[in-house]
PDB file of N, CA and C in Angstrom:
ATOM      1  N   UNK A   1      67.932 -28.205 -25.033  1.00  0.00           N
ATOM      2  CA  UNK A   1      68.527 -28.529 -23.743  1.00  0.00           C
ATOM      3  C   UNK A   1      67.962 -29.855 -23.250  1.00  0.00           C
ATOM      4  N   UNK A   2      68.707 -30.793 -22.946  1.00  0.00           N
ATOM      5  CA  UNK A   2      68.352 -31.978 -22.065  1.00  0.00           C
ATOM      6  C   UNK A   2      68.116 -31.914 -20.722  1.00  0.00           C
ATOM      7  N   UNK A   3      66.824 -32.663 -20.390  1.00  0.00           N
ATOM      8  CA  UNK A   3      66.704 -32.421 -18.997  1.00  0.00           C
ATOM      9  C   UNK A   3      66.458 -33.894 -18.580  1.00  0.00           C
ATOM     10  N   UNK A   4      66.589 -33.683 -17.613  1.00  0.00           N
ATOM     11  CA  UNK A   4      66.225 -35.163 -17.060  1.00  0.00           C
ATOM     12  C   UNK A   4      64.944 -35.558 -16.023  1.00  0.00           C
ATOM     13  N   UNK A   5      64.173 -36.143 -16.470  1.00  0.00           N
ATOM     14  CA  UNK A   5      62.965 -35.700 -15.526  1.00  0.00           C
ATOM     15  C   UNK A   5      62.745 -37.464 -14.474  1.00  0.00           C
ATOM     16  N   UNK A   6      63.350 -37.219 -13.382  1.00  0.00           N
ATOM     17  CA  UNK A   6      62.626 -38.451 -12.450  1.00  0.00           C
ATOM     18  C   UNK A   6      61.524 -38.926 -12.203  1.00  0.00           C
ATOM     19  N   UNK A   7      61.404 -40.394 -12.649  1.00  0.00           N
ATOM     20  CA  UNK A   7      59.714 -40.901 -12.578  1.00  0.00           C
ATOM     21  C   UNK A   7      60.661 -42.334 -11.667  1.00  0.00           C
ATOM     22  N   UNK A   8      59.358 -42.784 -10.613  1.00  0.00           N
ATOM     23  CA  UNK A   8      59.524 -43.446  -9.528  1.00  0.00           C
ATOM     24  C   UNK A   8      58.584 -44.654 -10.066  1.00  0.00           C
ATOM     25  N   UNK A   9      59.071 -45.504 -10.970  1.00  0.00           N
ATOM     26  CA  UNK A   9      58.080 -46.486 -11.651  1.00  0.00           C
ATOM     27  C   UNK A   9      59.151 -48.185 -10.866  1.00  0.00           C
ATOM     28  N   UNK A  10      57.864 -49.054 -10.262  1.00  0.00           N
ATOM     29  CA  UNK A  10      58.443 -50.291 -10.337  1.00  0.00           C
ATOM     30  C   UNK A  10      57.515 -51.269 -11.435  1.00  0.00           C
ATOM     31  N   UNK A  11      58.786 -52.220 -12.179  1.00  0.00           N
ATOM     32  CA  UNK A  11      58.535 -52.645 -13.193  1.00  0.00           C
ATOM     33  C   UNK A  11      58.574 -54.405 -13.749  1.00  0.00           C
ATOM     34  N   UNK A  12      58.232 -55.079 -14.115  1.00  0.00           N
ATOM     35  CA  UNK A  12      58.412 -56.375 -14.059  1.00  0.00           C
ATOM     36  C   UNK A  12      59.198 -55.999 -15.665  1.00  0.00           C
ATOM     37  N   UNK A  13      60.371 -56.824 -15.459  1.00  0.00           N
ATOM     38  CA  UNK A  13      61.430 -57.035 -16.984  1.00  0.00           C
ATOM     39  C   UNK A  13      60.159 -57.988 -18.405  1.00  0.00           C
ATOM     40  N   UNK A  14      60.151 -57.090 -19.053  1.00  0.00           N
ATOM     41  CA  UNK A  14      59.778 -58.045 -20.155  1.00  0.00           C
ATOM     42  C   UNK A  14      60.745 -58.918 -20.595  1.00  0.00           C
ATOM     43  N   UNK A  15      62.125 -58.473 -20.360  1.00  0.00           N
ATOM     44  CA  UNK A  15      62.981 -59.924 -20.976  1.00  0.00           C
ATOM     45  C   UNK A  15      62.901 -60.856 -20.175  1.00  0.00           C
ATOM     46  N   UNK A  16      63.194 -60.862 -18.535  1.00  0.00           N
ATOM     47  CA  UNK A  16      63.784 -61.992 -17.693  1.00  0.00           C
ATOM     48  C   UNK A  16      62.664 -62.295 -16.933  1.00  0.00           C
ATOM     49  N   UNK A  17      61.285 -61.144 -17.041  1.00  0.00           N
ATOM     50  CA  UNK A  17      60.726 -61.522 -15.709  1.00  0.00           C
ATOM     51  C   UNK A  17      60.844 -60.892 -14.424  1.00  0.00           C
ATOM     52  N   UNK A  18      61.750 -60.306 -14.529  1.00  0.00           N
ATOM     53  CA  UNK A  18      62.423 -60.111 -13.391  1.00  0.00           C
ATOM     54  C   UNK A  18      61.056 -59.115 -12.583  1.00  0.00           C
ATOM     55  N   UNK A  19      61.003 -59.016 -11.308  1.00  0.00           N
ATOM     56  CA  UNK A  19      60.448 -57.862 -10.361  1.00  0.00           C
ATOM     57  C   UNK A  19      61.748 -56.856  -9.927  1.00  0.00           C
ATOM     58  N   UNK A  20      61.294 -55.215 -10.593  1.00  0.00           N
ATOM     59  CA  UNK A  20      62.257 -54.207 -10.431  1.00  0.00           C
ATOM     60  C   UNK A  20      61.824 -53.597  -9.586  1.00  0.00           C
ATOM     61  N   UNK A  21      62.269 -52.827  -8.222  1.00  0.00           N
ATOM     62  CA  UNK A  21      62.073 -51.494  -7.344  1.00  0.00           C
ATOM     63  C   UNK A  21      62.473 -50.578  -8.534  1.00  0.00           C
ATOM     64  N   UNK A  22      61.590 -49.603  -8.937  1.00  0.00           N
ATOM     65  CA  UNK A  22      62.786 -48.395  -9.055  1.00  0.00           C
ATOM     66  C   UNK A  22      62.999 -47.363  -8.508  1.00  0.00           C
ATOM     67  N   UNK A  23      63.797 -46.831  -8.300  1.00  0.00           N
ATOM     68  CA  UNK A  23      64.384 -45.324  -7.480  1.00  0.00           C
ATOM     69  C   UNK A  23      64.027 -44.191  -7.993  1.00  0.00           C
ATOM     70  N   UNK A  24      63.623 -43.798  -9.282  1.00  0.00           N
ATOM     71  CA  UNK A  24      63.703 -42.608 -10.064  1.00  0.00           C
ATOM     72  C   UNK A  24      65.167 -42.568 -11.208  1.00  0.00           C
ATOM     73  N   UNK A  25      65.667 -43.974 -10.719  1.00  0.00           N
ATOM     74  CA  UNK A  25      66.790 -43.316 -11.741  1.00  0.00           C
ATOM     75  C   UNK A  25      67.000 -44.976 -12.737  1.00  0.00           C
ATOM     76  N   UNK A  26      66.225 -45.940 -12.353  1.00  0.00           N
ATOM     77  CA  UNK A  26      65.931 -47.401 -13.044  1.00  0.00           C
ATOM     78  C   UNK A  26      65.516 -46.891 -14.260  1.00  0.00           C
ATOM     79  N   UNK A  27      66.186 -47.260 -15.072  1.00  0.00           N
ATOM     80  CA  UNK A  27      66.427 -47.473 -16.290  1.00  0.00           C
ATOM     81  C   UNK A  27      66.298 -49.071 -17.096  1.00  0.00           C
ATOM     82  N   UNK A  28      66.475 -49.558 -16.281  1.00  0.00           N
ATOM     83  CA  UNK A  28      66.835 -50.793 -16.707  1.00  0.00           C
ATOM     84  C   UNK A  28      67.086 -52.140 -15.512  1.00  0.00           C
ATOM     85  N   UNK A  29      66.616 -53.149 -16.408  1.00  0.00           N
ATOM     86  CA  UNK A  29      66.646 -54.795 -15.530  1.00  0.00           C
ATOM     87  C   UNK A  29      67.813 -54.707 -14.713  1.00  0.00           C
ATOM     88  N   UNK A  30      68.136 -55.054 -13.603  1.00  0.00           N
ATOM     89  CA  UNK A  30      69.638 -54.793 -12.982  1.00  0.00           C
ATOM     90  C   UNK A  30      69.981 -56.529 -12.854  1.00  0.00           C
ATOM     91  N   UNK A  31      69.034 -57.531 -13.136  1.00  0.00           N
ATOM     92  CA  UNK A  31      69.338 -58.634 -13.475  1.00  0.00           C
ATOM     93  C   UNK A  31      69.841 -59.082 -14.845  1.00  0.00           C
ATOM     94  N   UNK A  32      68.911 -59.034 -16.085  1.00  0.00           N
ATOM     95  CA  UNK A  32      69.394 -58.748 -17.589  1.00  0.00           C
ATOM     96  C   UNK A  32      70.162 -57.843 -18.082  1.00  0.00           C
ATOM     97  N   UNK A  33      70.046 -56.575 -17.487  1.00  0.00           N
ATOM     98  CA  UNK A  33      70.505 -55.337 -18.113  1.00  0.00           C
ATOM     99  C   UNK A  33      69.656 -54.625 -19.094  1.00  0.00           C
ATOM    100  N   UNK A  34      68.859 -55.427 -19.553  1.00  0.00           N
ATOM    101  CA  UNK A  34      68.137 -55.158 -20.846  1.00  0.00           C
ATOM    102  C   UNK A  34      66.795 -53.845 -20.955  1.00  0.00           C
ATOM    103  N   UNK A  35      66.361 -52.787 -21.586  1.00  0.00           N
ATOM    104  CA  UNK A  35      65.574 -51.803 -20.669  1.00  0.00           C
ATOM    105  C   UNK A  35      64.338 -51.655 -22.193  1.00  0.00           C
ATOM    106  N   UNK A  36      63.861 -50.770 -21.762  1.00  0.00           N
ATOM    107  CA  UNK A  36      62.933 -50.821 -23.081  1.00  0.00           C
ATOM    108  C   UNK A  36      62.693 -49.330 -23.734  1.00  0.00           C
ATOM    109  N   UNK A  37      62.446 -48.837 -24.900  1.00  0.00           N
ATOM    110  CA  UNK A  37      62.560 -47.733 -25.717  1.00  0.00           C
ATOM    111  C   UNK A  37      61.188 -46.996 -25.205  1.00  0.00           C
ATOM    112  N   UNK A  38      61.709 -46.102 -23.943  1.00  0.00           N
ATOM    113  CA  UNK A  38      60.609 -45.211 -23.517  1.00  0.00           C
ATOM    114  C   UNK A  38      60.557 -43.817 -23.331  1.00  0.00           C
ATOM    115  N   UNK A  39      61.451 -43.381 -23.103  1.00  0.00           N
ATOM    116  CA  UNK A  39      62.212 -42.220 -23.109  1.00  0.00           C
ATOM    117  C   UNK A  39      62.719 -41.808 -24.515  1.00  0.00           C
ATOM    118  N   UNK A  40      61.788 -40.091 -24.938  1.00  0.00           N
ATOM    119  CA  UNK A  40      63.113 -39.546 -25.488  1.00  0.00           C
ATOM    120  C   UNK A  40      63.971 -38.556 -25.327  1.00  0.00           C
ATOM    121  N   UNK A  41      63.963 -37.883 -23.774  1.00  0.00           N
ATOM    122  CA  UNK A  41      64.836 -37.372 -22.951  1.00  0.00           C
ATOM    123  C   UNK A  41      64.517 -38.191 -21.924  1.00  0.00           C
ATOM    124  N   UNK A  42      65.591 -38.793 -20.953  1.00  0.00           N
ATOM    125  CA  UNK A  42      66.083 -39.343 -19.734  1.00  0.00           C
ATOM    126  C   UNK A  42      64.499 -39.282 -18.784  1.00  0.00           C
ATOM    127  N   UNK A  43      63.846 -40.260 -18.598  1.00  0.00           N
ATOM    128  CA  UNK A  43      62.589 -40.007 -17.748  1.00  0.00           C
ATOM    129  C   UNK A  43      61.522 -39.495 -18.074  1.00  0.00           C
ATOM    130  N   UNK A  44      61.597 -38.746 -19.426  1.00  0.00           N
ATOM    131  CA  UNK A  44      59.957 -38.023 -19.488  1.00  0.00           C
ATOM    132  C   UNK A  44      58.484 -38.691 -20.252  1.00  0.00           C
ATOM    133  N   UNK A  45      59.694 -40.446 -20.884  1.00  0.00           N
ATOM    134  CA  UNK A  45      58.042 -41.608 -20.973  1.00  0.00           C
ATOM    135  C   UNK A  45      57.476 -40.969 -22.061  1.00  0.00           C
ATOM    136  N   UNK A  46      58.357 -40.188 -23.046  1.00  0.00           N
ATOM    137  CA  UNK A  46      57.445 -39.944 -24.302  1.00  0.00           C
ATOM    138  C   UNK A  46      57.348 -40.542 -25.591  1.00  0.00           C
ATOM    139  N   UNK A  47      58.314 -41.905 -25.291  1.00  0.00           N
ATOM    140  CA  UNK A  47      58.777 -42.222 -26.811  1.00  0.00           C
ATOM    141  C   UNK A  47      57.379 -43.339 -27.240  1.00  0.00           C
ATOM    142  N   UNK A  48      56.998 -43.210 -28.329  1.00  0.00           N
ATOM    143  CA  UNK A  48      56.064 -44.371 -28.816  1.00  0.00           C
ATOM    144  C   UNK A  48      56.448 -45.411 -29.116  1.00  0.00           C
ATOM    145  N   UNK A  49      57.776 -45.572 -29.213  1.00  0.00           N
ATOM    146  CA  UNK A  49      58.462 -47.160 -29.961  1.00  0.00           C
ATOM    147  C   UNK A  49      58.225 -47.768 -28.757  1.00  0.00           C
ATOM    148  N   UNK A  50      58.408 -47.937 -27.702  1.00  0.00           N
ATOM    149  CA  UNK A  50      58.074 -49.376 -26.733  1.00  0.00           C
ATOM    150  C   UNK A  50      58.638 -50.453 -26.812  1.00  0.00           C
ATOM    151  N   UNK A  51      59.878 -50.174 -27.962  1.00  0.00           N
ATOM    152  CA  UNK A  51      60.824 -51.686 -28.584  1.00  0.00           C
ATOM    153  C   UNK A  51      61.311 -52.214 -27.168  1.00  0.00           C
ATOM    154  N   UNK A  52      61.976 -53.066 -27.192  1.00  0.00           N
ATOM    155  CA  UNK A  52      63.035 -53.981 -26.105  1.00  0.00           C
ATOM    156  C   UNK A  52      64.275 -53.325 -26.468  1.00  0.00           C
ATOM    157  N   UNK A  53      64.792 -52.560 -25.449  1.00  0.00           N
ATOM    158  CA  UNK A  53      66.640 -52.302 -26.042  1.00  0.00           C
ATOM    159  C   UNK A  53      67.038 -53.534 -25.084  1.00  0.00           C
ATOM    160  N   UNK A  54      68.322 -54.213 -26.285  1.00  0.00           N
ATOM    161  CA  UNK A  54      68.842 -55.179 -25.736  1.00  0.00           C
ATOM    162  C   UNK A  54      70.386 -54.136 -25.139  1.00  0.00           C
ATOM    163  N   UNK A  55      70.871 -54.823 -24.672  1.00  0.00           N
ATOM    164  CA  UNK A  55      72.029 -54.685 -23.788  1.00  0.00           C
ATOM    165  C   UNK A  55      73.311 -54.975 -25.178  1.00  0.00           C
ATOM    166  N   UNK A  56      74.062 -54.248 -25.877  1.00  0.00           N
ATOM    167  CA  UNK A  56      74.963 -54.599 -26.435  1.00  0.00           C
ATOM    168  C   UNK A  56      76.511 -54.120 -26.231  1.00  0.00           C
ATOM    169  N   UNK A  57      76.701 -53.895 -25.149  1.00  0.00           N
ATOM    170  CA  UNK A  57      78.303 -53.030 -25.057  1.00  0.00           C
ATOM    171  C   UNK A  57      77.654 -52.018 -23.938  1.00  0.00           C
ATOM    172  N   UNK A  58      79.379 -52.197 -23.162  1.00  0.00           N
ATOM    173  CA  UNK A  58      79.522 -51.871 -21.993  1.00  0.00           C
ATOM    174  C   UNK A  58      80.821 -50.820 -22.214  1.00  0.00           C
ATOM    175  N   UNK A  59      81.124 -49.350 -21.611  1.00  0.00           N
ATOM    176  CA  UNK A  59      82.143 -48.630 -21.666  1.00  0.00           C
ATOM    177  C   UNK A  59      82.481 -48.328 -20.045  1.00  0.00           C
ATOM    178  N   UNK A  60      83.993 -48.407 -20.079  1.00  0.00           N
ATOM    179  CA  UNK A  60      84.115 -48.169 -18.475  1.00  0.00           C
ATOM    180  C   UNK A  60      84.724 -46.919 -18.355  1.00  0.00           C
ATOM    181  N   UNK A  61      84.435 -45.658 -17.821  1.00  0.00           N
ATOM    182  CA  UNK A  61      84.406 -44.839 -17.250  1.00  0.00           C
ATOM    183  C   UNK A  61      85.075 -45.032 -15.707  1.00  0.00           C
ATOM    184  N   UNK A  62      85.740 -43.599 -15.497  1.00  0.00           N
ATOM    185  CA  UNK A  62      86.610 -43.607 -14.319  1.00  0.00           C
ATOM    186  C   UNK A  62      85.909 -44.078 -12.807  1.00  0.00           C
ATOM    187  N   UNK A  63      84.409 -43.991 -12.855  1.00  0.00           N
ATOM    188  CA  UNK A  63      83.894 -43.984 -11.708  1.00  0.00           C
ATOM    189  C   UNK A  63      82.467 -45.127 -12.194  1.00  0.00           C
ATOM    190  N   UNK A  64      82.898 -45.970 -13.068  1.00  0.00           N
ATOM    191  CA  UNK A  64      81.411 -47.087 -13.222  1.00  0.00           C
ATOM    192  C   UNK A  64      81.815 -47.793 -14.491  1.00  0.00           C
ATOM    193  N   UNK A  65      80.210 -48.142 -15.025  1.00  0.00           N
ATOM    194  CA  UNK A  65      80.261 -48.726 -16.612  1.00  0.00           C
ATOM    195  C   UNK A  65      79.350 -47.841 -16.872  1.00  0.00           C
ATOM    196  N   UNK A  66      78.852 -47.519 -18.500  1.00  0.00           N
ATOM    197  CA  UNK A  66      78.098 -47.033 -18.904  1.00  0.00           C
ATOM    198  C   UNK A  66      77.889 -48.296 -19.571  1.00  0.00           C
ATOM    199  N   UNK A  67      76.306 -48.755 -19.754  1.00  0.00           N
ATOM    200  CA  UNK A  67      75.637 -49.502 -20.668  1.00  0.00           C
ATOM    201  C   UNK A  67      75.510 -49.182 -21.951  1.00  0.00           C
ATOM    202  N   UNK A  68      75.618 -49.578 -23.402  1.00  0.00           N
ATOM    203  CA  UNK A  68      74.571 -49.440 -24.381  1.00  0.00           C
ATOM    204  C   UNK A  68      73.696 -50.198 -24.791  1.00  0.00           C
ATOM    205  N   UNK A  69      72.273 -49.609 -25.081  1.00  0.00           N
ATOM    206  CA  UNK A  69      71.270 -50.191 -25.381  1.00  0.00           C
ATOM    207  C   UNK A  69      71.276 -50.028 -27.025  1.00  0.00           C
ATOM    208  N   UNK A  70      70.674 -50.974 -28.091  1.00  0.00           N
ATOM    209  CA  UNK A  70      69.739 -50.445 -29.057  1.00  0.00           C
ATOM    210  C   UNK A  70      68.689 -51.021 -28.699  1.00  0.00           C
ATOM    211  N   UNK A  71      67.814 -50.399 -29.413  1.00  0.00           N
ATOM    212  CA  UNK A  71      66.375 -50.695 -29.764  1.00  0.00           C
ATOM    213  C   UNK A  71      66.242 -51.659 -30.868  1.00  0.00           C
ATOM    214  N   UNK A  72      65.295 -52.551 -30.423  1.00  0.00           N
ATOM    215  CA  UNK A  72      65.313 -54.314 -30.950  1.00  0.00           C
ATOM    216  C   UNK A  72      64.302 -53.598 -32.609  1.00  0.00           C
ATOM    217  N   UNK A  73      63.320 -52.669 -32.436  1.00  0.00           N
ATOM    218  CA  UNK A  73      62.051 -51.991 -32.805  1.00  0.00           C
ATOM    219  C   UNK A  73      62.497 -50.917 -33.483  1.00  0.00           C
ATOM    220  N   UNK A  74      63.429 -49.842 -33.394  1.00  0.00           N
ATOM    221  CA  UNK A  74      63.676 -48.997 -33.680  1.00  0.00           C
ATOM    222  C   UNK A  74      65.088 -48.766 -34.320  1.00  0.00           C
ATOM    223  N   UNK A  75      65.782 -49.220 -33.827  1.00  0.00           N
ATOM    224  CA  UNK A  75      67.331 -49.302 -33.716  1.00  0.00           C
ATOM    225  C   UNK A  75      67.940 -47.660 -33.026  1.00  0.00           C
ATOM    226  N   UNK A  76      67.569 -47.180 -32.387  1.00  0.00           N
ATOM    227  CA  UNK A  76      67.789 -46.297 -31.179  1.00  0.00           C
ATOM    228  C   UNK A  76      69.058 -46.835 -30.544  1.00  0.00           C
ATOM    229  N   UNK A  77      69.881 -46.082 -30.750  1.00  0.00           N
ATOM    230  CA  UNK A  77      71.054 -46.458 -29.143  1.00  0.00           C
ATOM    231  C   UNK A  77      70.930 -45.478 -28.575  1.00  0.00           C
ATOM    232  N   UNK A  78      71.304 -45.918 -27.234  1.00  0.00           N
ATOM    233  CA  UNK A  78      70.991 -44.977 -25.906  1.00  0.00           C
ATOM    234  C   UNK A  78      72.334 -45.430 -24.684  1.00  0.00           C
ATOM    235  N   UNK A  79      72.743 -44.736 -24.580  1.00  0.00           N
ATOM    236  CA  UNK A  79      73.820 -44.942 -22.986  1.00  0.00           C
ATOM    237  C   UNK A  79      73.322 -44.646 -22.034  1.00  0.00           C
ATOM    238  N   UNK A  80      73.319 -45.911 -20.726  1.00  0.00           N
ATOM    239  CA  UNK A  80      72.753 -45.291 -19.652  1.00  0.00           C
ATOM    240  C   UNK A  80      73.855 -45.963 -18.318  1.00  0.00           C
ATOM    241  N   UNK A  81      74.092 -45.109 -17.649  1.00  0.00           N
ATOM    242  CA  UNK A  81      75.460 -45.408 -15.894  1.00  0.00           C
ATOM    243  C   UNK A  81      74.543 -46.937 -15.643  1.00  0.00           C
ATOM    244  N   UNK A  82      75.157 -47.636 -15.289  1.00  0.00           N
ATOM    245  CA  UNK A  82      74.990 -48.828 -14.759  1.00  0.00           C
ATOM    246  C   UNK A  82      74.618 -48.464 -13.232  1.00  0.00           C
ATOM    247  N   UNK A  83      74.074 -49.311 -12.663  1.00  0.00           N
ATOM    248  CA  UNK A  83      73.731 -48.652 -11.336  1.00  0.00           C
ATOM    249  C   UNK A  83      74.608 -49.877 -10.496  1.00  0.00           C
ATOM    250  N   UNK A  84      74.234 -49.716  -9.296  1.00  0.00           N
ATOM    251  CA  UNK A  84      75.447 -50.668  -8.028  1.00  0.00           C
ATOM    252  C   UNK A  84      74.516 -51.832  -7.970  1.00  0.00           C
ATOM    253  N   UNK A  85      73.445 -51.775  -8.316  1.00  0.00           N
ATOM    254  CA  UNK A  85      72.560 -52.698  -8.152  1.00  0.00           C
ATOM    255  C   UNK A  85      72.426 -53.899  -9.488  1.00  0.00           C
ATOM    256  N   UNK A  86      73.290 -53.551 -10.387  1.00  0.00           N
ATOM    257  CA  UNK A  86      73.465 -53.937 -11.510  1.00  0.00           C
ATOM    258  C   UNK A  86      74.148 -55.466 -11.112  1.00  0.00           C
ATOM    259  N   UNK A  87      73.594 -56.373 -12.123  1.00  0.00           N
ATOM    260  CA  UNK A  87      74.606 -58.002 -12.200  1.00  0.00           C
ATOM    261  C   UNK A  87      76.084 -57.672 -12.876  1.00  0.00           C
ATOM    262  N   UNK A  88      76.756 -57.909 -11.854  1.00  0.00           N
ATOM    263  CA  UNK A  88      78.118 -57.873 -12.396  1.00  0.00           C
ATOM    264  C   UNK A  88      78.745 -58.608 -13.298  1.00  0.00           C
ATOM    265  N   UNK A  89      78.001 -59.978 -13.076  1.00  0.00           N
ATOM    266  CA  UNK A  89      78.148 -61.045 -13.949  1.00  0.00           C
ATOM    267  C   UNK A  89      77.798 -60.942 -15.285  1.00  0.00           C
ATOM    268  N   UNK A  90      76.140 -60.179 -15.242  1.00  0.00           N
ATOM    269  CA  UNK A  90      75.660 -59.397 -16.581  1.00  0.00           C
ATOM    270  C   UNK A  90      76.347 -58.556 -17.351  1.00  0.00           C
ATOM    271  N   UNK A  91      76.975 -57.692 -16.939  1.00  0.00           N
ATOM    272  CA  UNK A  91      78.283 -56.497 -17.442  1.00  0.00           C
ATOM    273  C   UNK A  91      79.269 -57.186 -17.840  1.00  0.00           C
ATOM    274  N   UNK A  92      79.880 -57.781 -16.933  1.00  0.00           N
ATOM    275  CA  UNK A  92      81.206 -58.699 -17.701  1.00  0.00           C
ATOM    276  C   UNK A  92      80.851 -59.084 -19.164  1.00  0.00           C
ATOM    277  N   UNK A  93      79.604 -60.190 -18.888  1.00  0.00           N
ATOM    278  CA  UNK A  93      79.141 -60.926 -20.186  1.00  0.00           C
ATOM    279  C   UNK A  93      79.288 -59.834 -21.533  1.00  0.00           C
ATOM    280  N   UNK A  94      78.472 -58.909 -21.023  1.00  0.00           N
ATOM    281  CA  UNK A  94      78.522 -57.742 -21.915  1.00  0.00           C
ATOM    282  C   UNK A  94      79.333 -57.059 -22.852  1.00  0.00           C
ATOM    283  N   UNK A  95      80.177 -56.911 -21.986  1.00  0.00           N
ATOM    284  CA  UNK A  95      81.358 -56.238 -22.013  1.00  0.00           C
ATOM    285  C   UNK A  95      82.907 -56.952 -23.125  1.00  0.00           C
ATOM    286  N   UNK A  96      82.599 -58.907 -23.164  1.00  0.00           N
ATOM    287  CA  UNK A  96      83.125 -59.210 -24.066  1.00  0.00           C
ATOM    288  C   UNK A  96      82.611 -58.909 -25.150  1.00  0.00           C
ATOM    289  N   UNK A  97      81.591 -59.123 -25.000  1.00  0.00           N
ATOM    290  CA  UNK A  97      80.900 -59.402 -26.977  1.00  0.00           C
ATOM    291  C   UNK A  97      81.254 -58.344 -27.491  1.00  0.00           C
ATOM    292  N   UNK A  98      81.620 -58.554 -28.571  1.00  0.00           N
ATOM    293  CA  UNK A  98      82.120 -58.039 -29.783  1.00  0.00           C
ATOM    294  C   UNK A  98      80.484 -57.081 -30.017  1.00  0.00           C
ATOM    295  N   UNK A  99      80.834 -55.924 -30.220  1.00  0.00           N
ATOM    296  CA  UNK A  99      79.380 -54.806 -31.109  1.00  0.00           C
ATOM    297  C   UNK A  99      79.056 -55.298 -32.271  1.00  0.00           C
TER     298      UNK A  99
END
């Protein structure tokens, strides 16, 4: 069974730099998009790879985008809801490139 466990972590982006708030539900750079291989259920911070998932493909769903990540380290893909706080500009970009 999958569970999802909320952790309230703020984070500086290893790709962009960026300074993240997170909510419990940050997953990921909302500037890059880009998140890192930490999880291996949704929040519970158990995975040892620590790779960089880059941002490669975007799916749109009736009510958002869903992101995909792989793992730069692992090659892990992972889907995660885009949040409102997300670069729109980032998603678009996304969203052309070819997988």
């Amino acid at each position: 069974m999958k569970r999802f466990s909320r952790t309230i972590e703020n984070f500086t982006c290893a790709h962009c730099g960026a300074s993240v708030k997170g909510d419990g539900y940050t997953n990921h750079c909302p500037r890059c998009l880009w998140s890192r291989d930490v999880d291996i259920t949704p929040g519970d911070r158990a995975s040892r790879c620590g790779g960089m998932m880059r941002p490669i493909g975007v799916e749109t769903t009736s009510d958002g985008f869903i992101i995909i990540h792989k793992c730069e380290k692992c090659g892990k893909i992972a889907r995660c809801r885009a949040s409102e706080n997300d670069d729109t500009g980032a998603i678009i970009k996304i969203s052309v490139q070819p997988l």
